[in-house]
PDB file of N, CA and C in Angstrom:
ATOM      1  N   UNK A   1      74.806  63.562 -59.814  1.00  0.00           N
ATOM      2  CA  UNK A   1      75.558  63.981 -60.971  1.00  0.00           C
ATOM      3  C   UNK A   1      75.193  65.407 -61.379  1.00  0.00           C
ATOM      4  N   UNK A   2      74.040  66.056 -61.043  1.00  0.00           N
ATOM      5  CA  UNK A   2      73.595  67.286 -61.770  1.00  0.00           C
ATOM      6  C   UNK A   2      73.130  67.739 -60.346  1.00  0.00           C
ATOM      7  N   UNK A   3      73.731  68.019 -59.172  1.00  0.00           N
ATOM      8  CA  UNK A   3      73.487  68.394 -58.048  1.00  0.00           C
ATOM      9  C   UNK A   3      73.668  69.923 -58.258  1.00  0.00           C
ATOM     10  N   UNK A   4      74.538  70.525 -59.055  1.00  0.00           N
ATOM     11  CA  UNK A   4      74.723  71.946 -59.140  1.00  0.00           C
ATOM     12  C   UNK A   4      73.376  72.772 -59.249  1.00  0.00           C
ATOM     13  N   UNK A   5      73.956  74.480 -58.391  1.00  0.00           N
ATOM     14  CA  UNK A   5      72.640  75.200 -59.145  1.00  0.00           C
ATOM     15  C   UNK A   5      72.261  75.346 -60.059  1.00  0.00           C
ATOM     16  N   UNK A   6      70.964  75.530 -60.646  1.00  0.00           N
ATOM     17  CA  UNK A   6      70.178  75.592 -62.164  1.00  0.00           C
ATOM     18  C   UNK A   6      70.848  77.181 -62.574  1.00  0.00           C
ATOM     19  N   UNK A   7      71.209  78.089 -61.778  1.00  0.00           N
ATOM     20  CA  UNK A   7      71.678  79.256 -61.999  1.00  0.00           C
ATOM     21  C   UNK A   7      72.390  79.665 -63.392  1.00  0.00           C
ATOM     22  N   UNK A   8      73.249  78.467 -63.544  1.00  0.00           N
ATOM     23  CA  UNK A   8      74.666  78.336 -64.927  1.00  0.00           C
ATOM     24  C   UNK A   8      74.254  76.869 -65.377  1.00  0.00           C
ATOM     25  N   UNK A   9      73.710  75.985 -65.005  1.00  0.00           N
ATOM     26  CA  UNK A   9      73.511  74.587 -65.674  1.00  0.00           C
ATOM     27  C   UNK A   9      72.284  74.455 -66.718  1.00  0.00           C
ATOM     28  N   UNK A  10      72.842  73.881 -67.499  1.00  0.00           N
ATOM     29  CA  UNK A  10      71.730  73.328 -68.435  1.00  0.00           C
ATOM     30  C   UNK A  10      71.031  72.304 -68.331  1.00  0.00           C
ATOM     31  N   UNK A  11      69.521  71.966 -68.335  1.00  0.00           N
ATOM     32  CA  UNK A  11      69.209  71.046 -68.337  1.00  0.00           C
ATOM     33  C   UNK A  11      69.407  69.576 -68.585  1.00  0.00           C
ATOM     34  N   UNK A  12      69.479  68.372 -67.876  1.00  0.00           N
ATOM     35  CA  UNK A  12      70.687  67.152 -67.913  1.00  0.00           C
ATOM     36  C   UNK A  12      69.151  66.706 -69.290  1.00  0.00           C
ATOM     37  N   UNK A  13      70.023  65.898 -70.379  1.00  0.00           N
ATOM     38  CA  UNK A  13      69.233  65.144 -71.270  1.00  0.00           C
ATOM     39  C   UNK A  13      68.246  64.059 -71.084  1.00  0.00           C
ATOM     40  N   UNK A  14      67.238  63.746 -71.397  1.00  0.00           N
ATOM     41  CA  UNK A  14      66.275  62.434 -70.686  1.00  0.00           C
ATOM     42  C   UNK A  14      67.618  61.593 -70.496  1.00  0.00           C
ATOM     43  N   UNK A  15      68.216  61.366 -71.626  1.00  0.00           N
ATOM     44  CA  UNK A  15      69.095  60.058 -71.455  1.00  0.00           C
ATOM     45  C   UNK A  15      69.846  59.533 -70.171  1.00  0.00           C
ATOM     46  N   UNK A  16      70.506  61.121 -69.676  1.00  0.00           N
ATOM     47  CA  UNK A  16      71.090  61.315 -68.062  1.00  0.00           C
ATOM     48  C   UNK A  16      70.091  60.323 -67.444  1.00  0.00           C
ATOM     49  N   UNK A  17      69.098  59.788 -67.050  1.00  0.00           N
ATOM     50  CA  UNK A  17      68.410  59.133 -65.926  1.00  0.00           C
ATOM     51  C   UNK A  17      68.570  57.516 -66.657  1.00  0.00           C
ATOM     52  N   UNK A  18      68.944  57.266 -67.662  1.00  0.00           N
ATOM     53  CA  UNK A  18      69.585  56.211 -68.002  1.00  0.00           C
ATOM     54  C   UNK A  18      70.368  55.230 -67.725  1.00  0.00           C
ATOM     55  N   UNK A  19      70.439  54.299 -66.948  1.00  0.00           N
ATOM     56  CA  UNK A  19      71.454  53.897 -65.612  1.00  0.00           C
ATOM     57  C   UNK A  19      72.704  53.286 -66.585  1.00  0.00           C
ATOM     58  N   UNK A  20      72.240  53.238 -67.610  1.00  0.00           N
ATOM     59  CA  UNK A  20      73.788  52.565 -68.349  1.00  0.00           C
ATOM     60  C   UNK A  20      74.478  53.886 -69.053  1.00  0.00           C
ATOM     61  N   UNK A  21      73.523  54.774 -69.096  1.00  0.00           N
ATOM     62  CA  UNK A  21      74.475  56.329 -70.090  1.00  0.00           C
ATOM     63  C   UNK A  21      75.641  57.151 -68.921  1.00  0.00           C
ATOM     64  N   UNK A  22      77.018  57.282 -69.559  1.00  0.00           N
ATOM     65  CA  UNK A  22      78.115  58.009 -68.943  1.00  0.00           C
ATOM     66  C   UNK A  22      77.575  59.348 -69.773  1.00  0.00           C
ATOM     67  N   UNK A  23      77.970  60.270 -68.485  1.00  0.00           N
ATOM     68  CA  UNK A  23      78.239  61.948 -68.570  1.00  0.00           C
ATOM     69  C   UNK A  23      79.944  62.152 -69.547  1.00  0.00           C
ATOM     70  N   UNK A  24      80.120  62.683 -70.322  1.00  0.00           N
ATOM     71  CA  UNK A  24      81.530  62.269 -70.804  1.00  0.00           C
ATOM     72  C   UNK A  24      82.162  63.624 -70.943  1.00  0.00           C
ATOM     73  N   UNK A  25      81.608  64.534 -70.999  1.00  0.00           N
ATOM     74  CA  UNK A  25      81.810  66.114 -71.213  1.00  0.00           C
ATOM     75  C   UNK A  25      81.050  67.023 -70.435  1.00  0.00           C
ATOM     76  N   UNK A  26      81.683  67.537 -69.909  1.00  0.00           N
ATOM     77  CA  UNK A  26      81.161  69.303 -69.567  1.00  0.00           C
ATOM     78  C   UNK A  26      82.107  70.612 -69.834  1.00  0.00           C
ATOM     79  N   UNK A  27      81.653  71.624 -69.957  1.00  0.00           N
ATOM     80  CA  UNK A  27      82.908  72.646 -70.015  1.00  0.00           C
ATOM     81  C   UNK A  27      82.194  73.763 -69.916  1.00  0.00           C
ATOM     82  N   UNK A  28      82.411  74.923 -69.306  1.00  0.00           N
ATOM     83  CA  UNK A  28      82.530  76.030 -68.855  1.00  0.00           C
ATOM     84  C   UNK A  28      82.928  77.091 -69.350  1.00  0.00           C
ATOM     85  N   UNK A  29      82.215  78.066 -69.636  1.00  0.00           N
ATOM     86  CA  UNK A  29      83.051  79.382 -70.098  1.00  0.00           C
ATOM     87  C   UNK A  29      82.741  80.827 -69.557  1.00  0.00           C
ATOM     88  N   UNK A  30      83.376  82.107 -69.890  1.00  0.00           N
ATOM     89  CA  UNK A  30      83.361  83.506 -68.967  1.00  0.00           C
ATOM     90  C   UNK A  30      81.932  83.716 -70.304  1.00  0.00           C
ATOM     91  N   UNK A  31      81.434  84.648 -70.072  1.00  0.00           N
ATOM     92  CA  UNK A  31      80.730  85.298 -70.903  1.00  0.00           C
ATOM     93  C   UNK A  31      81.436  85.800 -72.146  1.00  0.00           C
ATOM     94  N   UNK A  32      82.809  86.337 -72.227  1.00  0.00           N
ATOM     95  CA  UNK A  32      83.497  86.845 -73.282  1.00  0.00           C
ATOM     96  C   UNK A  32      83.773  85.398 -74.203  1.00  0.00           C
ATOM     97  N   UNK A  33      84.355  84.214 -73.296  1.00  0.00           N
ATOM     98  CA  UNK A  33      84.346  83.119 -73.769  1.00  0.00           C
ATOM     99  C   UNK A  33      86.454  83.135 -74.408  1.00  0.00           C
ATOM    100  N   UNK A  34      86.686  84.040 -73.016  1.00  0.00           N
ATOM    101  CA  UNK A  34      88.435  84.368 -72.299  1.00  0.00           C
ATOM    102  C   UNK A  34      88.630  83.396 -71.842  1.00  0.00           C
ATOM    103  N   UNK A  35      87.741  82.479 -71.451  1.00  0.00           N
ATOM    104  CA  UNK A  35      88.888  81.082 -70.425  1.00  0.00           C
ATOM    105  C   UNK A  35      87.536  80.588 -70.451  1.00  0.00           C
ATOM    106  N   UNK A  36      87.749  78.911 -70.982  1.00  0.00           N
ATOM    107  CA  UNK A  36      87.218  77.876 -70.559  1.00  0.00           C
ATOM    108  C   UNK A  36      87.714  77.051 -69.597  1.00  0.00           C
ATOM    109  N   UNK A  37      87.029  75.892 -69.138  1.00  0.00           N
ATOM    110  CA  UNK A  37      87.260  74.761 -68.240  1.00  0.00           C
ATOM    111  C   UNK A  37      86.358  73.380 -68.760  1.00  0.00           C
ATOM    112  N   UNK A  38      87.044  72.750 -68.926  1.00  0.00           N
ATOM    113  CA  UNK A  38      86.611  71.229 -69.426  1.00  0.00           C
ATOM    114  C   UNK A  38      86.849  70.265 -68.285  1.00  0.00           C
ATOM    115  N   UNK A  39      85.566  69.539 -68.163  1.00  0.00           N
ATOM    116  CA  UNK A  39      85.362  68.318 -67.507  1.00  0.00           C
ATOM    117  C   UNK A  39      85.120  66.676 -68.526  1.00  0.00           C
ATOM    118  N   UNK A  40      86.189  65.940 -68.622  1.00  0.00           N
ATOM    119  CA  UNK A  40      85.449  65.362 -69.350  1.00  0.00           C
ATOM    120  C   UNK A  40      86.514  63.319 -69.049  1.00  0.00           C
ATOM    121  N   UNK A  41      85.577  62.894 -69.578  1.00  0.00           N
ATOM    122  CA  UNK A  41      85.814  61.320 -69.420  1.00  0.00           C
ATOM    123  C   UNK A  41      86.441  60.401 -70.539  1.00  0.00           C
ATOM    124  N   UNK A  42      87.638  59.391 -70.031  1.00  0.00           N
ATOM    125  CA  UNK A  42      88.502  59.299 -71.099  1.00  0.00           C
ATOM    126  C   UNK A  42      88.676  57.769 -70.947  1.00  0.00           C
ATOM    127  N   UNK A  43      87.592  57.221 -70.753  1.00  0.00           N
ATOM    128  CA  UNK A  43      87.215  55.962 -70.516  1.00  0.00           C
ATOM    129  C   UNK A  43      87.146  54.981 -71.354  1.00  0.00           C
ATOM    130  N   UNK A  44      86.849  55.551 -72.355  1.00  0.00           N
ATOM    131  CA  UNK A  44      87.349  54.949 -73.840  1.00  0.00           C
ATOM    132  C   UNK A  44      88.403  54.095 -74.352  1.00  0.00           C
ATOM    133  N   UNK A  45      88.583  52.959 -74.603  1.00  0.00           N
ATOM    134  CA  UNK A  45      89.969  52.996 -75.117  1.00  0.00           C
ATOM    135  C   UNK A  45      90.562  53.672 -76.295  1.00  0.00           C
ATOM    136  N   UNK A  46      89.662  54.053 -77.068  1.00  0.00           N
ATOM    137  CA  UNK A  46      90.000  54.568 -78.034  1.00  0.00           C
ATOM    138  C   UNK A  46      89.784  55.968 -78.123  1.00  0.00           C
ATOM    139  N   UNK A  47      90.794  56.908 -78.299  1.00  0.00           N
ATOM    140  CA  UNK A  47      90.692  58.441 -78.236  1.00  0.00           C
ATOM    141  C   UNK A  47      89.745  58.795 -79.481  1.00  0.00           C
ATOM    142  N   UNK A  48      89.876  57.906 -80.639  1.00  0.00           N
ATOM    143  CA  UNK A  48      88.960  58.324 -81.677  1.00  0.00           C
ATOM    144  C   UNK A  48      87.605  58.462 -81.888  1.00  0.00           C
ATOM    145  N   UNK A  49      86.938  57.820 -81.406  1.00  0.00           N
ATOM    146  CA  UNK A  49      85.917  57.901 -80.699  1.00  0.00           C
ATOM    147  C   UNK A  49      85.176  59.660 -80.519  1.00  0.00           C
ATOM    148  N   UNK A  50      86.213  60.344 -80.131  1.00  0.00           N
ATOM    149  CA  UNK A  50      86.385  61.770 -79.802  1.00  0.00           C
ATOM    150  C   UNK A  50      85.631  62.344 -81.291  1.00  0.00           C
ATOM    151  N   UNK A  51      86.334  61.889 -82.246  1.00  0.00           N
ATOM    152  CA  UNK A  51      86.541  62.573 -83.519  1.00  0.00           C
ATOM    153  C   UNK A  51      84.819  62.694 -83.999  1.00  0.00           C
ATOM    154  N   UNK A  52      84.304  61.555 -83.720  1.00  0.00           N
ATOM    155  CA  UNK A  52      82.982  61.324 -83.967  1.00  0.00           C
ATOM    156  C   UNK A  52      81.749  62.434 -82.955  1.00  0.00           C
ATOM    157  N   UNK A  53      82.261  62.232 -81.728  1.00  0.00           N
ATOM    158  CA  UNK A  53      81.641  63.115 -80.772  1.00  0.00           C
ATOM    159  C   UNK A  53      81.618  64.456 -81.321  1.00  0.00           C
ATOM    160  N   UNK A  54      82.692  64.890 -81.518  1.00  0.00           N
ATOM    161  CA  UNK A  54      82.822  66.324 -81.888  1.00  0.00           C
ATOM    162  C   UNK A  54      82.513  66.611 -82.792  1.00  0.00           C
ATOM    163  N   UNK A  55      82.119  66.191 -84.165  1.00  0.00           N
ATOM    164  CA  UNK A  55      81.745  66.309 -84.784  1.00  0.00           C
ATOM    165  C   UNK A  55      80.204  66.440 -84.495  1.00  0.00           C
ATOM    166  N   UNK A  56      79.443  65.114 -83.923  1.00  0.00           N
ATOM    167  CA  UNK A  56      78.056  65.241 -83.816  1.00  0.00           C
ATOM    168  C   UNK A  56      77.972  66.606 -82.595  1.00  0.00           C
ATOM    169  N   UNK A  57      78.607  66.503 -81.900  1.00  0.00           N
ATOM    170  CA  UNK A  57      78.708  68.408 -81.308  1.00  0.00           C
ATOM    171  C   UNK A  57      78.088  69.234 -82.026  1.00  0.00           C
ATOM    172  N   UNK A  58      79.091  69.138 -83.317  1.00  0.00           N
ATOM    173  CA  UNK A  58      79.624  70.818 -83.849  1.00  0.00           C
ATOM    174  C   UNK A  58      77.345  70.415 -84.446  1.00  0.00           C
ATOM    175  N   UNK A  59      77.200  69.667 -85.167  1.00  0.00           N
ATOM    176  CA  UNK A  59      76.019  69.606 -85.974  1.00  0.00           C
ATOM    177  C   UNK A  59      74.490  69.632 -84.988  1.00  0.00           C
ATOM    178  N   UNK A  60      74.874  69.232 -83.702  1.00  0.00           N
ATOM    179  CA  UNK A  60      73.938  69.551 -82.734  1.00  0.00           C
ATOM    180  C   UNK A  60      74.202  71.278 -82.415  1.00  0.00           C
ATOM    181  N   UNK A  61      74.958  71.586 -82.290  1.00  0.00           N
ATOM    182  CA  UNK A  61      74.896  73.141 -82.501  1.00  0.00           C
ATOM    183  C   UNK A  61      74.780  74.160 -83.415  1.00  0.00           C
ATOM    184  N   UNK A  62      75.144  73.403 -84.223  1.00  0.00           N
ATOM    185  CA  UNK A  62      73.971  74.270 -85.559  1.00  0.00           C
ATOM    186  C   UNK A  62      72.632  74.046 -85.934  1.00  0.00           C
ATOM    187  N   UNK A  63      72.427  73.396 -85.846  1.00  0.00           N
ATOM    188  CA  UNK A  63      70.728  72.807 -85.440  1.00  0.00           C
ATOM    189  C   UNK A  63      70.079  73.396 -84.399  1.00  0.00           C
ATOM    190  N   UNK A  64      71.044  73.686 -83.349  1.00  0.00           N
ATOM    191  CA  UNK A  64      70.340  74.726 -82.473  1.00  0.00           C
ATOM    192  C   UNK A  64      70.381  76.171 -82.627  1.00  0.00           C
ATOM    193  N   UNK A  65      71.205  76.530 -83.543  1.00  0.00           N
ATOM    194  CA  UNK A  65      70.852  77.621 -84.189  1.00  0.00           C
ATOM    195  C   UNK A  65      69.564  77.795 -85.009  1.00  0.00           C
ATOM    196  N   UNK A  66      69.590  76.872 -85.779  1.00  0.00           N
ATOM    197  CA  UNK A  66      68.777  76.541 -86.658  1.00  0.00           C
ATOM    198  C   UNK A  66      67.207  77.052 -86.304  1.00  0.00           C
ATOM    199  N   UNK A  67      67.268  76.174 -85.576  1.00  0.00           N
ATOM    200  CA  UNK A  67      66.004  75.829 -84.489  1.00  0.00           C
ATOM    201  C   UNK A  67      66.056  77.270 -83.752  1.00  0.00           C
ATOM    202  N   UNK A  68      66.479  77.892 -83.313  1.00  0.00           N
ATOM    203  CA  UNK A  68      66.316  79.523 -82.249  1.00  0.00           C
ATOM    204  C   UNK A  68      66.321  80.675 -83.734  1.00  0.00           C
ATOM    205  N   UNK A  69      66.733  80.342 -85.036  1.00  0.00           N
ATOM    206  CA  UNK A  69      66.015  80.925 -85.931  1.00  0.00           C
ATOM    207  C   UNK A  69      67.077  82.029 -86.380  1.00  0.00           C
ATOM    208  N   UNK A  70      68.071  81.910 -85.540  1.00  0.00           N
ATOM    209  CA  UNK A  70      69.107  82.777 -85.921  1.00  0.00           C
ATOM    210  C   UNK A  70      70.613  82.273 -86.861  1.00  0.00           C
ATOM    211  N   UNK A  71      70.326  81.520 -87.217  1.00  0.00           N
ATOM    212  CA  UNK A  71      71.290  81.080 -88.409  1.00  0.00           C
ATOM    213  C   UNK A  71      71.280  79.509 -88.928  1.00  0.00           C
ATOM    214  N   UNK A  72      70.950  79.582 -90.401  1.00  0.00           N
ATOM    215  CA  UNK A  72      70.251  78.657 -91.227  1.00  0.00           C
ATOM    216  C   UNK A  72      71.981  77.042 -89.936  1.00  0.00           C
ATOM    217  N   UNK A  73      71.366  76.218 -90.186  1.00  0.00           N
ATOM    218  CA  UNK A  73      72.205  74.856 -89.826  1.00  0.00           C
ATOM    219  C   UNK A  73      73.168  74.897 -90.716  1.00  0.00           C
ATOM    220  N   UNK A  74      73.015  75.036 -92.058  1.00  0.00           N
ATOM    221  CA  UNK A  74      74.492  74.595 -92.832  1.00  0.00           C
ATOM    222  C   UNK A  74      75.454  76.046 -92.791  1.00  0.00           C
ATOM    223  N   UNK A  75      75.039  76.955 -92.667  1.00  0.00           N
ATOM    224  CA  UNK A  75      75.847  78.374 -92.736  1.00  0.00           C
ATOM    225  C   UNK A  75      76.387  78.096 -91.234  1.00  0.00           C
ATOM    226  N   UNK A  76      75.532  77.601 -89.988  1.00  0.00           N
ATOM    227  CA  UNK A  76      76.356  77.231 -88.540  1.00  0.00           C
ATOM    228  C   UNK A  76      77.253  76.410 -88.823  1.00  0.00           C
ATOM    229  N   UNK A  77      77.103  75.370 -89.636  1.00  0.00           N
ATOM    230  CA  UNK A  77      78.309  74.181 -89.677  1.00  0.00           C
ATOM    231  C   UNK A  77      79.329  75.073 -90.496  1.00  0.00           C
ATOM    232  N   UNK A  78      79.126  75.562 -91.530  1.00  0.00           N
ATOM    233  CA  UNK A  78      80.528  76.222 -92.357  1.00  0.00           C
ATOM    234  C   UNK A  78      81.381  77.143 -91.461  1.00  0.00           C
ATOM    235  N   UNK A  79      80.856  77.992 -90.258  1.00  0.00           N
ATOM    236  CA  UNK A  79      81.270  78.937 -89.563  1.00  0.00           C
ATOM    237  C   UNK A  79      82.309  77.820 -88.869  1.00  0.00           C
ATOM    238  N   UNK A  80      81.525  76.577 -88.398  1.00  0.00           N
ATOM    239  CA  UNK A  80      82.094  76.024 -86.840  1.00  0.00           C
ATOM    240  C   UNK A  80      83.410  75.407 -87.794  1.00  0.00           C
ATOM    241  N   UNK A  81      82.944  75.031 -89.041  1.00  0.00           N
ATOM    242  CA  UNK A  81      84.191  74.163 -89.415  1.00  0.00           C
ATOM    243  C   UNK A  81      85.335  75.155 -89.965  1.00  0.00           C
ATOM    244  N   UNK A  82      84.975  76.569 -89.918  1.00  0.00           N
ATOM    245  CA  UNK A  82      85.863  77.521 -90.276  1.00  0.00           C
ATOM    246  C   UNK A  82      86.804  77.730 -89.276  1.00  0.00           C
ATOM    247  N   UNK A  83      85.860  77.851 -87.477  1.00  0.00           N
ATOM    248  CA  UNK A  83      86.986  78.097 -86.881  1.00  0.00           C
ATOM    249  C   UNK A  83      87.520  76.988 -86.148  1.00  0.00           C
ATOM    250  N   UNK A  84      87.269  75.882 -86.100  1.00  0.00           N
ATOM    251  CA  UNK A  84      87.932  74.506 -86.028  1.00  0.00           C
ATOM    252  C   UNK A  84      89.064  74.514 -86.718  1.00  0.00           C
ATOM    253  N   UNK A  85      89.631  74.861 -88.271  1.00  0.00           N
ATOM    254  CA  UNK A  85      90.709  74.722 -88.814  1.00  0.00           C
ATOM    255  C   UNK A  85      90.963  75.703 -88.457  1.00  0.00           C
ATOM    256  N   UNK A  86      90.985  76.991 -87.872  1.00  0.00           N
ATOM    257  CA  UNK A  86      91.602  78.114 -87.865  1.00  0.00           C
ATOM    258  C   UNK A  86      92.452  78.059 -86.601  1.00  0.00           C
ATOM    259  N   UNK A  87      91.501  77.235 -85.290  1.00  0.00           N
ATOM    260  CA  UNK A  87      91.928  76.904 -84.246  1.00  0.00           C
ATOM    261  C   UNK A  87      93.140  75.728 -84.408  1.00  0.00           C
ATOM    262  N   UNK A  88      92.690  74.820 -85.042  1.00  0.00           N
ATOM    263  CA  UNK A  88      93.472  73.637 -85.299  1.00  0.00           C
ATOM    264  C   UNK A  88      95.003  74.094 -85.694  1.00  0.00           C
ATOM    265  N   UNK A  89      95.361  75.266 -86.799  1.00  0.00           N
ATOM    266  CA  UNK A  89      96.253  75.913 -87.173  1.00  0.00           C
ATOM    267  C   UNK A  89      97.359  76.599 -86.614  1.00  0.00           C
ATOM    268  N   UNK A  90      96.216  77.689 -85.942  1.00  0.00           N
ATOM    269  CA  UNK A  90      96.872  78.627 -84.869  1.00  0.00           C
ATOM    270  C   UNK A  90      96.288  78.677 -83.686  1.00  0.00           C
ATOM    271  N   UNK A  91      96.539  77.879 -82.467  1.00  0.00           N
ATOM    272  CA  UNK A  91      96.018  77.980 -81.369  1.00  0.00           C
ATOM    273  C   UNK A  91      95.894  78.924 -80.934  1.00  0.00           C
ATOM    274  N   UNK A  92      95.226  79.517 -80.515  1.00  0.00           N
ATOM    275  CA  UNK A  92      94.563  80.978 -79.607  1.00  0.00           C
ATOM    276  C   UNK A  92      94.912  80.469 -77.828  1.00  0.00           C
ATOM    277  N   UNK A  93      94.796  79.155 -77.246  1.00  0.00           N
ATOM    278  CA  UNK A  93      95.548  78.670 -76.367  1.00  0.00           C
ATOM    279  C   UNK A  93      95.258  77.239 -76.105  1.00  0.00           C
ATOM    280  N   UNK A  94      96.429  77.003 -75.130  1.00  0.00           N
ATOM    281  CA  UNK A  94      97.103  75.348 -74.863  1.00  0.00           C
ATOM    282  C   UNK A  94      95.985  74.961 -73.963  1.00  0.00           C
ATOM    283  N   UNK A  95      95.588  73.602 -73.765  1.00  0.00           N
ATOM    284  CA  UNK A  95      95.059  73.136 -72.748  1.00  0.00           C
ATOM    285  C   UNK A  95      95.438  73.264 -71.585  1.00  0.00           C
ATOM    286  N   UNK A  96      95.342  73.335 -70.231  1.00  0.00           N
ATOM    287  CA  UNK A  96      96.248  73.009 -69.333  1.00  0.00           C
ATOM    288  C   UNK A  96      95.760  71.569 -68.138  1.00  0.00           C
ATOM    289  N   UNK A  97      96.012  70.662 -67.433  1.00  0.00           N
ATOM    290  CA  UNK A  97      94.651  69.827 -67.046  1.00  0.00           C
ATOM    291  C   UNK A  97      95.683  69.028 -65.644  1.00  0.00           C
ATOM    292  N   UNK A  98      94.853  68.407 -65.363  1.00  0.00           N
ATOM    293  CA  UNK A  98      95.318  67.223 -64.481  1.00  0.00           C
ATOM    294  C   UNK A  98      94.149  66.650 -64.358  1.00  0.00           C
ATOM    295  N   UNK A  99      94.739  65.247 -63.900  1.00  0.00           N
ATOM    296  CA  UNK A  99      93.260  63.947 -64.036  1.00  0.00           C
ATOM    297  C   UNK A  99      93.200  63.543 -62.795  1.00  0.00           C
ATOM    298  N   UNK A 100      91.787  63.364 -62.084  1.00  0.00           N
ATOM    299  CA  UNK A 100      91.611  63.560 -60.954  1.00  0.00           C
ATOM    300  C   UNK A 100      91.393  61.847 -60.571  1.00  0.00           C
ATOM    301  N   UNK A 101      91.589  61.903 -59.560  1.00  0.00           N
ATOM    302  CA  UNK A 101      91.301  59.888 -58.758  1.00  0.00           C
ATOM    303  C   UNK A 101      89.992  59.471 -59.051  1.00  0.00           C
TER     304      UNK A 101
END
């Protein structure tokens, strides 16, 4: 599952060696952060599910701000939830995808 080079990958979570934990997301971006690529698992029956994920996302990434000392956690969450509705509003761009076998 984490066969890629360490070059661009991030370290897989203890949990990854977990024989019952699914990988459910990955995604990719340029350095400018011009084009992403999403990998992700839709195994769920329920898409909502999502709503919860992303959320604990957005708050694991402000915490890692937090934590690297460069911007307090709640000023990261007000930013992320700033451009979440801004995105949500006016898309900057469409997904494009196909689902693989």
């Amino acid at each position: 599952m984490f066969g890629r080079s360490k070059l661009n990958s991030l370290e897989p979570p203890a949990l990854a060696s977990d024989k019952s934990a699914r990988e459910v997301l990955r995604m990719w971006v340029r350095p400018e952060w011009s084009r992403m690529q999403v990998a992700l698992s839709t195994n769920h029956p329920d898409p909502a599910v999502w709503g919860i994920a992303l959320v604990d996302i957005a708050r694991h990434v402000a915490k890692a701000y937090e934590l690297a000392g460069t911007v307090p956690e709640n000023e990261a969450l007000r930013r992320i939830k700033q451009l979440i509705d801004a995105e949500w509003t006016a898309p900057t761009d469409m997904p494009e995808g196909r689902l693989r076998e």
